[in-house]
C-alpha atoms as a PDB file:
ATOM      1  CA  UNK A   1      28.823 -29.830  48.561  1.00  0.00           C
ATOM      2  CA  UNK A   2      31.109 -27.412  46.251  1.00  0.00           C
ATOM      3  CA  UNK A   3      32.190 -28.395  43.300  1.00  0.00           C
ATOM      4  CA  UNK A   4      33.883 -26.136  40.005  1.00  0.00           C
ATOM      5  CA  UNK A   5      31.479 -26.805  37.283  1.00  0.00           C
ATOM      6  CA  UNK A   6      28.053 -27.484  39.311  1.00  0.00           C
ATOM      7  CA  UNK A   7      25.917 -25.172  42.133  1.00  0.00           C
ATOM      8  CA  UNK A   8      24.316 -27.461  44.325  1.00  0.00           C
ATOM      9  CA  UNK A   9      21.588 -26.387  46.887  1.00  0.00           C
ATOM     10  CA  UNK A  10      19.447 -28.738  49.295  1.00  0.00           C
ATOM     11  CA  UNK A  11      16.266 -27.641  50.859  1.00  0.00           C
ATOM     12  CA  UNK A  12      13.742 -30.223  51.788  1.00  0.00           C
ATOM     13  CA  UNK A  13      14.801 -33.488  50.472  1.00  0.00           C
ATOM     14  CA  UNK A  14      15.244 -32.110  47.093  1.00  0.00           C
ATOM     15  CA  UNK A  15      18.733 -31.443  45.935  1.00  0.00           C
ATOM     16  CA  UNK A  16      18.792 -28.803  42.723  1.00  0.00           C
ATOM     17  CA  UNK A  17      22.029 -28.624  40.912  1.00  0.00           C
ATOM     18  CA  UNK A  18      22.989 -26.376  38.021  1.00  0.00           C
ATOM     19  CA  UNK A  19      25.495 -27.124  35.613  1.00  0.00           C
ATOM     20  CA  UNK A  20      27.812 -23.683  35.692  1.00  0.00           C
ATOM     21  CA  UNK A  21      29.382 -23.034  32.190  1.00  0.00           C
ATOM     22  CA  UNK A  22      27.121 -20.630  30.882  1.00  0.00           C
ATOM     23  CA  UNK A  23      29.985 -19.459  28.684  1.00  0.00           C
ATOM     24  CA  UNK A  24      30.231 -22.896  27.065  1.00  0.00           C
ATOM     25  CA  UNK A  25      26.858 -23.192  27.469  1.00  0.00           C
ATOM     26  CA  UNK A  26      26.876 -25.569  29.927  1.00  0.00           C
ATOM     27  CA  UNK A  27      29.101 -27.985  27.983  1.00  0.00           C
ATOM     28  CA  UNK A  28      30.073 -31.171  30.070  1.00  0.00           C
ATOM     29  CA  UNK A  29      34.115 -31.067  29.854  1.00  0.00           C
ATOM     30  CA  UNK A  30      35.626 -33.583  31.842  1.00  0.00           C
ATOM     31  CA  UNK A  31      36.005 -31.658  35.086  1.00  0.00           C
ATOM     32  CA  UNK A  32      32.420 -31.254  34.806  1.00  0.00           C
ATOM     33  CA  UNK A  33      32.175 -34.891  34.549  1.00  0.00           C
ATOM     34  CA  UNK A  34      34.083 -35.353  37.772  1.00  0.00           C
ATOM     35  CA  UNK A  35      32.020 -33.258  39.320  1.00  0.00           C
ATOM     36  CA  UNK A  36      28.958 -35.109  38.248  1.00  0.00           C
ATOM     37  CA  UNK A  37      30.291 -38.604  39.501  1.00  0.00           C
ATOM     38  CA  UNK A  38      31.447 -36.547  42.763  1.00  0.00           C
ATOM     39  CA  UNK A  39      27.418 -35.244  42.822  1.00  0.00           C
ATOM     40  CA  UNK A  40      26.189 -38.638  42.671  1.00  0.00           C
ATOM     41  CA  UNK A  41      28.526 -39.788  45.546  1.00  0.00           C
ATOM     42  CA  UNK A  42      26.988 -37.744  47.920  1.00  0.00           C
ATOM     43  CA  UNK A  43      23.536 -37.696  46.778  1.00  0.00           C
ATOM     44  CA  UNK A  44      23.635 -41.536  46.824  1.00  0.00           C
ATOM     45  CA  UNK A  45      25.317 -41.490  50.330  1.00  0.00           C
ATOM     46  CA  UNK A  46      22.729 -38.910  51.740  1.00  0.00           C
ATOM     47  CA  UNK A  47      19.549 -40.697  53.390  1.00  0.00           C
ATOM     48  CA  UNK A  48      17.697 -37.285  53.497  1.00  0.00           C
ATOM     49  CA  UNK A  49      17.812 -36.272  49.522  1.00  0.00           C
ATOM     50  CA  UNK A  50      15.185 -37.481  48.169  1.00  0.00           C
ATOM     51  CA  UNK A  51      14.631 -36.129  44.397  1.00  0.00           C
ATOM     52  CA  UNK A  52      17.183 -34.329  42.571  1.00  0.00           C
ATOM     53  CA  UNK A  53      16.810 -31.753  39.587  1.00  0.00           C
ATOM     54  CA  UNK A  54      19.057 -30.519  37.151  1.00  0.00           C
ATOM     55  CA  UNK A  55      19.383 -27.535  35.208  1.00  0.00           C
ATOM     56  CA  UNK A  56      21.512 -25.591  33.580  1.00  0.00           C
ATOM     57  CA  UNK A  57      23.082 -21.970  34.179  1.00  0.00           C
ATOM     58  CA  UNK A  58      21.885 -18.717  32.065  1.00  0.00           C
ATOM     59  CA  UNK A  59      19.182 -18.422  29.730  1.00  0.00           C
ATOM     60  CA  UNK A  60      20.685 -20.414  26.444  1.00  0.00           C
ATOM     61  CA  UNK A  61      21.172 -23.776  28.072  1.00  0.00           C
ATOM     62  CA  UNK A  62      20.765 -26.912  29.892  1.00  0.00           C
ATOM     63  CA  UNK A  63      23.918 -28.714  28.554  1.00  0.00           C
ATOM     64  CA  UNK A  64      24.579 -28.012  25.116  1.00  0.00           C
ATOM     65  CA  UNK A  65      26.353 -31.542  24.676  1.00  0.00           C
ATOM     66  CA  UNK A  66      29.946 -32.453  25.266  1.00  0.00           C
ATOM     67  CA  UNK A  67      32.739 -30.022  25.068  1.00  0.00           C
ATOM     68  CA  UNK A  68      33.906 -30.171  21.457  1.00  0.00           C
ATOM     69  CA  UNK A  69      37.059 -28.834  21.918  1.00  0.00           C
ATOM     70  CA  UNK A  70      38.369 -31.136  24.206  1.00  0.00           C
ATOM     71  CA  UNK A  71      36.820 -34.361  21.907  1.00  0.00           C
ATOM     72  CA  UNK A  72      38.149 -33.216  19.023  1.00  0.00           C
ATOM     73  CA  UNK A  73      41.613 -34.917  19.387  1.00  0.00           C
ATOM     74  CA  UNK A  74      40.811 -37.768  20.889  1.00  0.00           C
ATOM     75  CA  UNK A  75      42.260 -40.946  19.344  1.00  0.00           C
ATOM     76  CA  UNK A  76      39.691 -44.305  19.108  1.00  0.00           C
ATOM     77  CA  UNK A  77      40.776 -45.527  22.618  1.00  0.00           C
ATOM     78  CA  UNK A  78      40.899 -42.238  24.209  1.00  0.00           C
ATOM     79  CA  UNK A  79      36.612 -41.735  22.664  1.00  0.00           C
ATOM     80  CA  UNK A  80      36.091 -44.950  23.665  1.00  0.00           C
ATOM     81  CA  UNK A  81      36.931 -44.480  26.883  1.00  0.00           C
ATOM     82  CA  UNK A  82      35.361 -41.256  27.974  1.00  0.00           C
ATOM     83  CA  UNK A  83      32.190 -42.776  25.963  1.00  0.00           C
ATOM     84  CA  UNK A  84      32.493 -45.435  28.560  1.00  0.00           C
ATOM     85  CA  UNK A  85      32.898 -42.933  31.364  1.00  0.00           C
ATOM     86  CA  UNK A  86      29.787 -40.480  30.418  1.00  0.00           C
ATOM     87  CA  UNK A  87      27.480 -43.485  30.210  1.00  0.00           C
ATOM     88  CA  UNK A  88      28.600 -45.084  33.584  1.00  0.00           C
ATOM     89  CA  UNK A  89      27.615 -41.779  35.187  1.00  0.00           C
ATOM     90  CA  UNK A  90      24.337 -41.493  33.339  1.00  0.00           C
ATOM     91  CA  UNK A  91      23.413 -44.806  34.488  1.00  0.00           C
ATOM     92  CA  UNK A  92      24.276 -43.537  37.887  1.00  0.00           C
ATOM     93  CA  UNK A  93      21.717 -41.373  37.929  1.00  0.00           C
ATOM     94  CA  UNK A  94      19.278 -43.311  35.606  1.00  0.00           C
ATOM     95  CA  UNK A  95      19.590 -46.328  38.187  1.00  0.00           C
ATOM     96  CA  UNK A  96      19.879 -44.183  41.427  1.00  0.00           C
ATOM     97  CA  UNK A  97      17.165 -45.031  44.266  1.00  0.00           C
ATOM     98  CA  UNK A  98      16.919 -40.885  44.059  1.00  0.00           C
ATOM     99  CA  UNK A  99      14.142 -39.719  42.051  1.00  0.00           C
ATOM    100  CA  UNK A 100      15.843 -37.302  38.821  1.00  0.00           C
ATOM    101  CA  UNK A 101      14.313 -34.457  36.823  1.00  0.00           C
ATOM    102  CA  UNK A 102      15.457 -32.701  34.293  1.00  0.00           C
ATOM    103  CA  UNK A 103      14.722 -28.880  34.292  1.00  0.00           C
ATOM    104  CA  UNK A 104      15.486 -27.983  30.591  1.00  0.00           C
ATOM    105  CA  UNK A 105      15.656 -24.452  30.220  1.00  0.00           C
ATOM    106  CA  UNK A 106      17.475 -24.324  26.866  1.00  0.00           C
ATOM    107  CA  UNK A 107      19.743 -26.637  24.491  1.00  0.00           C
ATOM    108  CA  UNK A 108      19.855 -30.092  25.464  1.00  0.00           C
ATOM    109  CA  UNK A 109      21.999 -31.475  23.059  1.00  0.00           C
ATOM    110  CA  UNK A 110      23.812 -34.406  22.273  1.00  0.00           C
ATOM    111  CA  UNK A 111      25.167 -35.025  26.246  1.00  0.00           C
ATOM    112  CA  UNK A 112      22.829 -32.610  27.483  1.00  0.00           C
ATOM    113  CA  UNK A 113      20.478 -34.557  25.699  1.00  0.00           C
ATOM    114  CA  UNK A 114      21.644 -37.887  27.230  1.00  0.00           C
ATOM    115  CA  UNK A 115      21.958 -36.468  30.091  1.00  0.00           C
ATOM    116  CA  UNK A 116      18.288 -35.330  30.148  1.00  0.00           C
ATOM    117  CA  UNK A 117      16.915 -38.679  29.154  1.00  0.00           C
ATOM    118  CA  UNK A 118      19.055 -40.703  31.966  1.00  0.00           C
ATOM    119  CA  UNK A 119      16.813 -39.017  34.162  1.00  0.00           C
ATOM    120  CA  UNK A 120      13.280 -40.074  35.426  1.00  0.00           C
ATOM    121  CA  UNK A 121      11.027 -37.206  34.279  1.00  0.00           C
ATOM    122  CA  UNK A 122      11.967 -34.032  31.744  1.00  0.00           C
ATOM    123  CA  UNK A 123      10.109 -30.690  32.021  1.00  0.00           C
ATOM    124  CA  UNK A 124      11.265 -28.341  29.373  1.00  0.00           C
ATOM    125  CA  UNK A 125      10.816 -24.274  28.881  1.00  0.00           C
ATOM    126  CA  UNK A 126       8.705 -23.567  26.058  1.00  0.00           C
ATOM    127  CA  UNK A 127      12.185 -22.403  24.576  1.00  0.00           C
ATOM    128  CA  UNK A 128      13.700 -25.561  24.613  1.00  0.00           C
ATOM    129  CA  UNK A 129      15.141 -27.460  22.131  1.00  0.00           C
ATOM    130  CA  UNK A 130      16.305 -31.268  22.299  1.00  0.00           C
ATOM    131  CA  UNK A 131      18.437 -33.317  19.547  1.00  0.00           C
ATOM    132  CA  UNK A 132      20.846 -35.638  19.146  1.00  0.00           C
ATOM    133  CA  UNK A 133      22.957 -33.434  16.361  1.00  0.00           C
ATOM    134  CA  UNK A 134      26.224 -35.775  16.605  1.00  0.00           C
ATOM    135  CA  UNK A 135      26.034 -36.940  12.717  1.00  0.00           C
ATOM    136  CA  UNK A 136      26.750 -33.290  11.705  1.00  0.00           C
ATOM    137  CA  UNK A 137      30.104 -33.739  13.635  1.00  0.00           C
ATOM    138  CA  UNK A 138      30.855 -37.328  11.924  1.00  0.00           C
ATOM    139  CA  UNK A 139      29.737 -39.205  14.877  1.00  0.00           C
ATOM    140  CA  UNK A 140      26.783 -40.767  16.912  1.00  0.00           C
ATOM    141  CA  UNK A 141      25.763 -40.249  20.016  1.00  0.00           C
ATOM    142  CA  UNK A 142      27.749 -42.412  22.393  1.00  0.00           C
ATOM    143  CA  UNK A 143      26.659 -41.213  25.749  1.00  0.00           C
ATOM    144  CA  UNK A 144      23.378 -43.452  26.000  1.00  0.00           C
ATOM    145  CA  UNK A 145      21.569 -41.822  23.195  1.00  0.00           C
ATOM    146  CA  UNK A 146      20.966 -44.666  20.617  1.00  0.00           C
ATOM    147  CA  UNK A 147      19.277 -46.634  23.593  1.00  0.00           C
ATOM    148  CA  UNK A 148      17.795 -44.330  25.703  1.00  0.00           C
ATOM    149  CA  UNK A 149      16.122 -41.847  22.683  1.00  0.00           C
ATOM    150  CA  UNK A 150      14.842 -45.154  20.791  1.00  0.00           C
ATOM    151  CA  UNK A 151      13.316 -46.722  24.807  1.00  0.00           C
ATOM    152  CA  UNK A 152      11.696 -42.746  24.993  1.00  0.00           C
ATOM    153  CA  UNK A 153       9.891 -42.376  21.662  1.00  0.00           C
ATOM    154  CA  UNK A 154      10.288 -45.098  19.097  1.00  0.00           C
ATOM    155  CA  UNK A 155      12.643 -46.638  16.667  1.00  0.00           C
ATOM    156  CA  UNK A 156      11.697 -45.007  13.994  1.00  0.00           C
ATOM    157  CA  UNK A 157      11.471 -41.560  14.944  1.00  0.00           C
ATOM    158  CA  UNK A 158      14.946 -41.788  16.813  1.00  0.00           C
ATOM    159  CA  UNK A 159      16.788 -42.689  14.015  1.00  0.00           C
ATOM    160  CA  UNK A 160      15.341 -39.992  11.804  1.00  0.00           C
ATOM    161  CA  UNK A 161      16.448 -37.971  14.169  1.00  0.00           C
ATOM    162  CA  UNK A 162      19.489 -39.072  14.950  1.00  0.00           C
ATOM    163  CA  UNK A 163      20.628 -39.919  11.252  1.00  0.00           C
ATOM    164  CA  UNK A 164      19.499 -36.348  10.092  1.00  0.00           C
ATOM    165  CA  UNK A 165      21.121 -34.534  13.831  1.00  0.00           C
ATOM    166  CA  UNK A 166      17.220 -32.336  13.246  1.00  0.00           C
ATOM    167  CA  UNK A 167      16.222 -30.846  16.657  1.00  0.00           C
ATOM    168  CA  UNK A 168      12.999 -30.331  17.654  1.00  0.00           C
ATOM    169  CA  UNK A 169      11.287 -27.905  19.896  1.00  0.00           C
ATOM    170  CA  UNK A 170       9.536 -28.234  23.257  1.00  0.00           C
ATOM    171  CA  UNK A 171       6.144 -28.481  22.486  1.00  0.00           C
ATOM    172  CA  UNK A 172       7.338 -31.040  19.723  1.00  0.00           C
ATOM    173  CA  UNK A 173       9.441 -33.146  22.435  1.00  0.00           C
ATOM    174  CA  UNK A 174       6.407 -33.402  24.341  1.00  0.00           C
ATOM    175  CA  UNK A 175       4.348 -35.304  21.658  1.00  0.00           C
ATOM    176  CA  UNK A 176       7.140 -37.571  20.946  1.00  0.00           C
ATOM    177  CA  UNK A 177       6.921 -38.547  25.096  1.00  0.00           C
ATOM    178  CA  UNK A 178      10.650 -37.191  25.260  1.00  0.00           C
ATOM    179  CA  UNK A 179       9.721 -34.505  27.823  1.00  0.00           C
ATOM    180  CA  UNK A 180       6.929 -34.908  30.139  1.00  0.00           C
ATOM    181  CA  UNK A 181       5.555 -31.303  30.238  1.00  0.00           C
ATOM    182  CA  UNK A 182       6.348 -27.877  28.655  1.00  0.00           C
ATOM    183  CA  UNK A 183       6.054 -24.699  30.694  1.00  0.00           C
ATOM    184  CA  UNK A 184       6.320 -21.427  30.107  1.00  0.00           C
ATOM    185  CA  UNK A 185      10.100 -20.495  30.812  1.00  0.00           C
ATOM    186  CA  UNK A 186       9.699 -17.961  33.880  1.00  0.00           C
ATOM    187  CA  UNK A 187       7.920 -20.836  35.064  1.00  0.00           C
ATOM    188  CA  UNK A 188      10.192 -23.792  34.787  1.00  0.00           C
ATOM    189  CA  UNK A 189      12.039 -24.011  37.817  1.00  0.00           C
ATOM    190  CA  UNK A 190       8.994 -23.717  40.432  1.00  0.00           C
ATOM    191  CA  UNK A 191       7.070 -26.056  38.003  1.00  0.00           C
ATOM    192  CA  UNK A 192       9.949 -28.229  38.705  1.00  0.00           C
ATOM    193  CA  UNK A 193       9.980 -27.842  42.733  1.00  0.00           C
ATOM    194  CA  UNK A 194       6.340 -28.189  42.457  1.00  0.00           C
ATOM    195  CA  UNK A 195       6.799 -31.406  40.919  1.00  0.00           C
ATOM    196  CA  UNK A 196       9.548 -32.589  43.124  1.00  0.00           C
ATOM    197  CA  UNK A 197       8.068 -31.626  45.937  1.00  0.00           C
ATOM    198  CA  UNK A 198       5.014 -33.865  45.209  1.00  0.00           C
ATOM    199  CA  UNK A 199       6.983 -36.888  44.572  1.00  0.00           C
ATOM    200  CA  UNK A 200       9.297 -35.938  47.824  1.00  0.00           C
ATOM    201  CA  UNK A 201       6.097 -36.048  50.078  1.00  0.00           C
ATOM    202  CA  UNK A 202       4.936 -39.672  49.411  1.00  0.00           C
ATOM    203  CA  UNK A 203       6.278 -42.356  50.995  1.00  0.00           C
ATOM    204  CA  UNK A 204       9.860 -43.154  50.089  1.00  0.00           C
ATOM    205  CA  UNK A 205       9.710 -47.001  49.803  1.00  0.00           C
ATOM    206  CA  UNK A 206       6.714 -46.835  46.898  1.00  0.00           C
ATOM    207  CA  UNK A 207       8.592 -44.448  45.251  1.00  0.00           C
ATOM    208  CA  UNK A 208      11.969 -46.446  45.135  1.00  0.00           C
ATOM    209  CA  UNK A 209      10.291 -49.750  44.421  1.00  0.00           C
ATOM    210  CA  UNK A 210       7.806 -48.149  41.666  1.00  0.00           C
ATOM    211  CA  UNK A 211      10.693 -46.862  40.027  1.00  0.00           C
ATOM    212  CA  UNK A 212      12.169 -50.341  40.351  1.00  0.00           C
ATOM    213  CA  UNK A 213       9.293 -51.827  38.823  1.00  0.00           C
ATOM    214  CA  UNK A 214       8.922 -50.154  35.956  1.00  0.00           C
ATOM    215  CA  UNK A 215      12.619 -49.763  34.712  1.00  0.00           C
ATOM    216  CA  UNK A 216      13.921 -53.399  35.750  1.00  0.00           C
ATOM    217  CA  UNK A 217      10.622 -54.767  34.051  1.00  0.00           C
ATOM    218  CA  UNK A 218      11.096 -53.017  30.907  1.00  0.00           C
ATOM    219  CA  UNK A 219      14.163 -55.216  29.995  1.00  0.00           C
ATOM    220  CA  UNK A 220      12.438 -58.719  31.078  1.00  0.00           C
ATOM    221  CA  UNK A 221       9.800 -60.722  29.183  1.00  0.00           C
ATOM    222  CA  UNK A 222       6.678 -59.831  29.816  1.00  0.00           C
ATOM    223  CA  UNK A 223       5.195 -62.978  32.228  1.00  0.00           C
ATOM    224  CA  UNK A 224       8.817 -62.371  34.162  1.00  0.00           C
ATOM    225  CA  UNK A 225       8.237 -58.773  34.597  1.00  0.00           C
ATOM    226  CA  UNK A 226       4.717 -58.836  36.585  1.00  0.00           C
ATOM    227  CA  UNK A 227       5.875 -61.511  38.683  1.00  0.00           C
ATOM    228  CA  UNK A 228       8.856 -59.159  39.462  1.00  0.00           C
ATOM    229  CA  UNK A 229       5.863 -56.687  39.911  1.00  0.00           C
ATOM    230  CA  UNK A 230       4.106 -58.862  42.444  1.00  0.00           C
ATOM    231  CA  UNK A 231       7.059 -59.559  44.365  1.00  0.00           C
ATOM    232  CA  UNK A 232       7.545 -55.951  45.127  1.00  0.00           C
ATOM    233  CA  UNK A 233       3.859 -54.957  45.425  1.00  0.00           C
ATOM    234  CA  UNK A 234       4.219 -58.038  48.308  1.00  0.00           C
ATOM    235  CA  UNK A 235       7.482 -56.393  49.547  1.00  0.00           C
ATOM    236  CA  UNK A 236       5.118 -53.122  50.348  1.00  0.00           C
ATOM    237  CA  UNK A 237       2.814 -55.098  52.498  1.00  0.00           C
ATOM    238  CA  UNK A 238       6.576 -55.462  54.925  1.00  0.00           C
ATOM    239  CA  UNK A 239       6.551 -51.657  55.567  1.00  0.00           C
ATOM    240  CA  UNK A 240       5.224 -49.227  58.116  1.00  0.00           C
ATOM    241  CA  UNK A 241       4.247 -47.080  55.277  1.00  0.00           C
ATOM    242  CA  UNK A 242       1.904 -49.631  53.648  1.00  0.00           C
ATOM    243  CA  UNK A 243       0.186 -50.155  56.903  1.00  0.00           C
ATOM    244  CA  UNK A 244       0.057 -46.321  58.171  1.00  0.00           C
ATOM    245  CA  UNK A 245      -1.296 -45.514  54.249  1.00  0.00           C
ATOM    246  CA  UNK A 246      -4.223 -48.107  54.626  1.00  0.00           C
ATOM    247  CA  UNK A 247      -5.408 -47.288  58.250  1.00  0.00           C
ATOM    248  CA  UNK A 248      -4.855 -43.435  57.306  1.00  0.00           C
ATOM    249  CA  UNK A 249      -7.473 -43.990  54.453  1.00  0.00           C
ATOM    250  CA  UNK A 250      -9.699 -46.230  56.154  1.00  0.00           C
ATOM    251  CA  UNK A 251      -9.620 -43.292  59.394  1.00  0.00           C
ATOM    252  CA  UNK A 252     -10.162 -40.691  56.563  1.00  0.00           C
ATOM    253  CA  UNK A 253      -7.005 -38.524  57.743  1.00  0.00           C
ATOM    254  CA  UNK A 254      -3.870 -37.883  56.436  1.00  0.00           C
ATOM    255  CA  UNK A 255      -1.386 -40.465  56.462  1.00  0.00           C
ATOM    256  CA  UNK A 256       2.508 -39.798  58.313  1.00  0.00           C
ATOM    257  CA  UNK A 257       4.927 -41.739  56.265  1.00  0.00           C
ATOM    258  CA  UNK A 258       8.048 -43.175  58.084  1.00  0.00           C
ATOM    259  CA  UNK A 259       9.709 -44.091  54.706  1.00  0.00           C
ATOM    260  CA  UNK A 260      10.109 -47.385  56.074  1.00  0.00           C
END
């Protein structure tokens, strides 16, 4: 895969890509955009990616939000419009059966922000820092942030951040649940393999259908939701994986997943 904006590399099931604008710090123009939706194309169309991670180029940021200087004359229609676009793609990748992480080794920002939370887990550099920063421009954040922040950490302490466009540090993020784990910078991309790896080695099916569960359930009453939650620990009990896992553990050896 080649792209202008991203580097994308692929070694055992995990695909990492880097957002490459270090000079704008990493700020998603539209090309970059394209090259995002082009990503998910292939990632969604490849059977043997199996987690992705993002990250962003140089040592300032993971995306510092959306390029400025190319929303800055946009009429109503035209903002509405490429609001419309960024969110479809997040939901891409919020929605995808591929598992997402977000390797945060700087700003995440407004976009870079959104784009962080569309994905399924956040690790952060302890010199991170996260915000939503759009009401200093006159706006709000119109990429997925006034649901997605609010779903992550509260109602209350997403608006106040929001409304006042404060960011907060890593170790900061991580109390408010908006980041999973902090990690000492040097460290963040092999913490993020390390993780990746992990998730990459169990047994694909679970993985897509626990992901299933929980963010499909979220948005259904609650006696819905774990009967949605029993039809798919049922669906399991259909695989080879389900039945290799249990006679692996009952054997005591280690189980060889099909992913089917």
């Amino acid at each position: 895969m080649t792209f202008e904006n991203l580097q994308v590399g692929i070694t055992d099931g995990i695909a990492r890509v880097t957002v490459n604008r270090p000079k704008a710090l990493n700020a998603l123009n539209q090309a970059t955009i394209a090259d995002l939706e082009a990503l998910m194309d292939n990632v969604e169309g490849d059977d043997t990616i199996k987690v992705v991670i993002f990250t962003g180029a140089g040592e300032k940021a993971f995306v510092a939000g959306g390029d400025i200087s190319v929303m800055a004359p946009l009429d109503a229609l035209q903002a509405r419009a490429a609001a419309r676009r960024s969110q479809l793609l997040f939901n891409r990748i919020e929605n995808s059966s591929k598992i997402s992480i977000a390797a945060i080794n700087g700003y995440a920002l407004g976009g870079g922000c959104e784009l962080a939370m569309a994905c399924d887990l956040r690790i952060a550099a302890d010199s991170a820092k996260l915000g939503q920063p759009e009401s200093n421009l006159g706006i709000l954040p119109g990429w997925g942030g006034t649901q997605r922040l609010p779903r992550l950490i509260g109602k209350g302490k997403a608006k106040e951040l929001m409304l006042t466009g404060d960011m907060v540090d890593a170790e900061q993020a991580c109390r408010l649940g908006l980041v999973n784990q902090v990690v000492p910078v040097a460290d963040l991309q092999e913490a993020a393999l390390e993780l990746a790896g992990k998730i990459a080695g169990k047994p694909q099916v679970a993985v897509r259908l626990i992901k299933e569960a929980v963010d499909n359930g979220l948005e259904m009453e609650t006696s819905r939701a774990f009967a949605y939650e029993a039809d798919l620990f049922g669906l399991c009990f259909a695989t080879e994986d389900q039945k290799e896992g249990m006679t692996a553990f009952l054997e005591k050896r280690q189980a060889v997943w099909k992913n089917r």
